[in-house]
Protein backbone atom coordinates (compact mmCIF):
# COMPACT_ATOMS: atom_id res chain seq x y z
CA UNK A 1 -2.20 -15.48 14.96
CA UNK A 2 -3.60 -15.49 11.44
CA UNK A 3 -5.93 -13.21 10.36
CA UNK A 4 -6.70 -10.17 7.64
CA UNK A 5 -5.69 -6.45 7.25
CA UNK A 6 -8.61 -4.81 5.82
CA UNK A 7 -8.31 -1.37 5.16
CA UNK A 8 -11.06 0.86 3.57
CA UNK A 9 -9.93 4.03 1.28
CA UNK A 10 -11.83 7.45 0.58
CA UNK A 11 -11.07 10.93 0.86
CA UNK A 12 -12.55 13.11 3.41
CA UNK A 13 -14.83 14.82 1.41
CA UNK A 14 -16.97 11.39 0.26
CA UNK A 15 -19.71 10.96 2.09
CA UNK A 16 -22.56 8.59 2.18
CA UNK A 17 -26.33 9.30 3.38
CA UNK A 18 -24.77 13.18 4.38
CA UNK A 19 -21.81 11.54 7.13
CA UNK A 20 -17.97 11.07 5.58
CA UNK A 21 -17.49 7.68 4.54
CA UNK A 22 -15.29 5.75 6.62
CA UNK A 23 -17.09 7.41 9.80
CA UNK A 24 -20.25 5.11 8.28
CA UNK A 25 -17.49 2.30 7.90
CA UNK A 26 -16.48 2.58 11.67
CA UNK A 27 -19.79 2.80 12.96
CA UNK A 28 -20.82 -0.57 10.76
CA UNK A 29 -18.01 -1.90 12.74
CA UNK A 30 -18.65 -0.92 15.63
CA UNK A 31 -22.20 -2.08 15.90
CA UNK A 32 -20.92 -5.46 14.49
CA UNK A 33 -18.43 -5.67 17.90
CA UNK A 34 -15.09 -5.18 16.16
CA UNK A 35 -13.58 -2.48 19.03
CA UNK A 36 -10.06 -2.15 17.18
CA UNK A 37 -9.16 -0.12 14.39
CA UNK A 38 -6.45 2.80 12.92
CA UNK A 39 -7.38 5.52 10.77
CA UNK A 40 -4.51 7.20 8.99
CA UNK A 41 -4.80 10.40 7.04
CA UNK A 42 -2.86 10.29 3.87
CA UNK A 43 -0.66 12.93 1.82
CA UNK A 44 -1.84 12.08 -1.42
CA UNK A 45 -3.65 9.35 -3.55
CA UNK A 46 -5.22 8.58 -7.00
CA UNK A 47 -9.09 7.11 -7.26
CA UNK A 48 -10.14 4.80 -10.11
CA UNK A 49 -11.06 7.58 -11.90
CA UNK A 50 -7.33 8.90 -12.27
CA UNK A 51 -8.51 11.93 -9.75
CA UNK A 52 -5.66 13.00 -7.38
CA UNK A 53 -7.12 13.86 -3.65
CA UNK A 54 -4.92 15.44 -1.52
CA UNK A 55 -4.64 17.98 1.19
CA UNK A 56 -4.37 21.69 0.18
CA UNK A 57 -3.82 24.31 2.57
CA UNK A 58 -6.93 26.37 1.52
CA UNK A 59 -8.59 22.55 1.41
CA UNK A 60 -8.55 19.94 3.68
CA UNK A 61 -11.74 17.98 2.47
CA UNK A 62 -10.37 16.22 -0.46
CA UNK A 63 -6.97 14.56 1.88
CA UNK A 64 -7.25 11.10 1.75
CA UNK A 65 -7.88 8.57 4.75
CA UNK A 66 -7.50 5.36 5.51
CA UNK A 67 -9.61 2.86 8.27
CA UNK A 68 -7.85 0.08 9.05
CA UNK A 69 -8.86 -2.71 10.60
CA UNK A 70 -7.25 -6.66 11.63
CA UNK A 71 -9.65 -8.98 11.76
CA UNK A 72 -10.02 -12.67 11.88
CA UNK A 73 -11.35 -14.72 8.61
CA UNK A 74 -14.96 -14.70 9.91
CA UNK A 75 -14.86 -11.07 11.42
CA UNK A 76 -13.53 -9.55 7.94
CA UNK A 77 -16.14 -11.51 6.09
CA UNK A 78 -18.81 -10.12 7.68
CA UNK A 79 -17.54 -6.32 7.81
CA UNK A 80 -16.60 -6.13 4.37
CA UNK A 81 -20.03 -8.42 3.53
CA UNK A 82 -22.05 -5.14 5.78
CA UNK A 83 -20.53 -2.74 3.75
CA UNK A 84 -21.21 -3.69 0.22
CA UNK A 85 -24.68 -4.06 1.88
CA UNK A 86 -25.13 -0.48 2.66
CA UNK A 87 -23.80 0.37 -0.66
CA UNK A 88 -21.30 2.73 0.36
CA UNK A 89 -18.46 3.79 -2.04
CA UNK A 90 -15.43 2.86 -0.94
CA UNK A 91 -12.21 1.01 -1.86
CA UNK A 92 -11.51 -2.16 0.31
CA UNK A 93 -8.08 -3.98 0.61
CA UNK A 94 -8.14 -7.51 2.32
CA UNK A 95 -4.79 -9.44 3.12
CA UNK A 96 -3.70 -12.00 4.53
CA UNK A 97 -1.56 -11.85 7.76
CA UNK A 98 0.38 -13.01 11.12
CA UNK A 99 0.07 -10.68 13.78
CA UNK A 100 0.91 -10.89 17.75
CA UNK A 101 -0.47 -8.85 20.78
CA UNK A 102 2.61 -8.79 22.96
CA UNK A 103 2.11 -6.96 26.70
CA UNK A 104 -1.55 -6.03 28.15
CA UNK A 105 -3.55 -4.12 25.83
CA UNK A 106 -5.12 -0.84 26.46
């Protein structure tokens, strides 16, 4: 099927209206019926402010995460659409892709 990757990218420490980030991303998605997603925590990345967030041992808050969602055309339209809405800071990547569910899913 065709479709769109959309992952959303913040470290743990961001938060928006006192709740991390992408836990405000997941719940947008939630409430707008999307019931698949991945959430990856990352070793290390650079923000547009040439800030590197990583995970220290004394400090976990600043590792950086990623939510991951696929999504059809209309689907990642309207999540990406609800986000900008609630003004959240966050980076977004959208592409294009094929993907298959093979099996029964769980």
């Amino acid at each position: 099927m065709k479709g769109f990757e959309v992952i959303f990218m913040a470290p743990r420490s961001r938060a928006h209206d006192g709740r991390p980030v992408l836990d405000t991303v997941a719940d947008i998605a939630r409430r707008q019926g999307v019931t698949r997603s991945t959430r990856r925590v990352d070793a290390e990345g650079t923000g547009v402010s040439g800030h590197a967030h990583a995970a220290h041992f004394f400090e976990l808050a600043d590792e950086p995460e990623e939510l991951m969602f696929v999504l059809d055309g209309g689907e990642a339209d309207a999540l990406i659409r609800a986000v900008e809405e609630e003004e959240i800071a966050v980076f977004c990547l959208r592409r294009a892709i094929d993907y298959w569910q093979f099996g029964s899913a769980e």
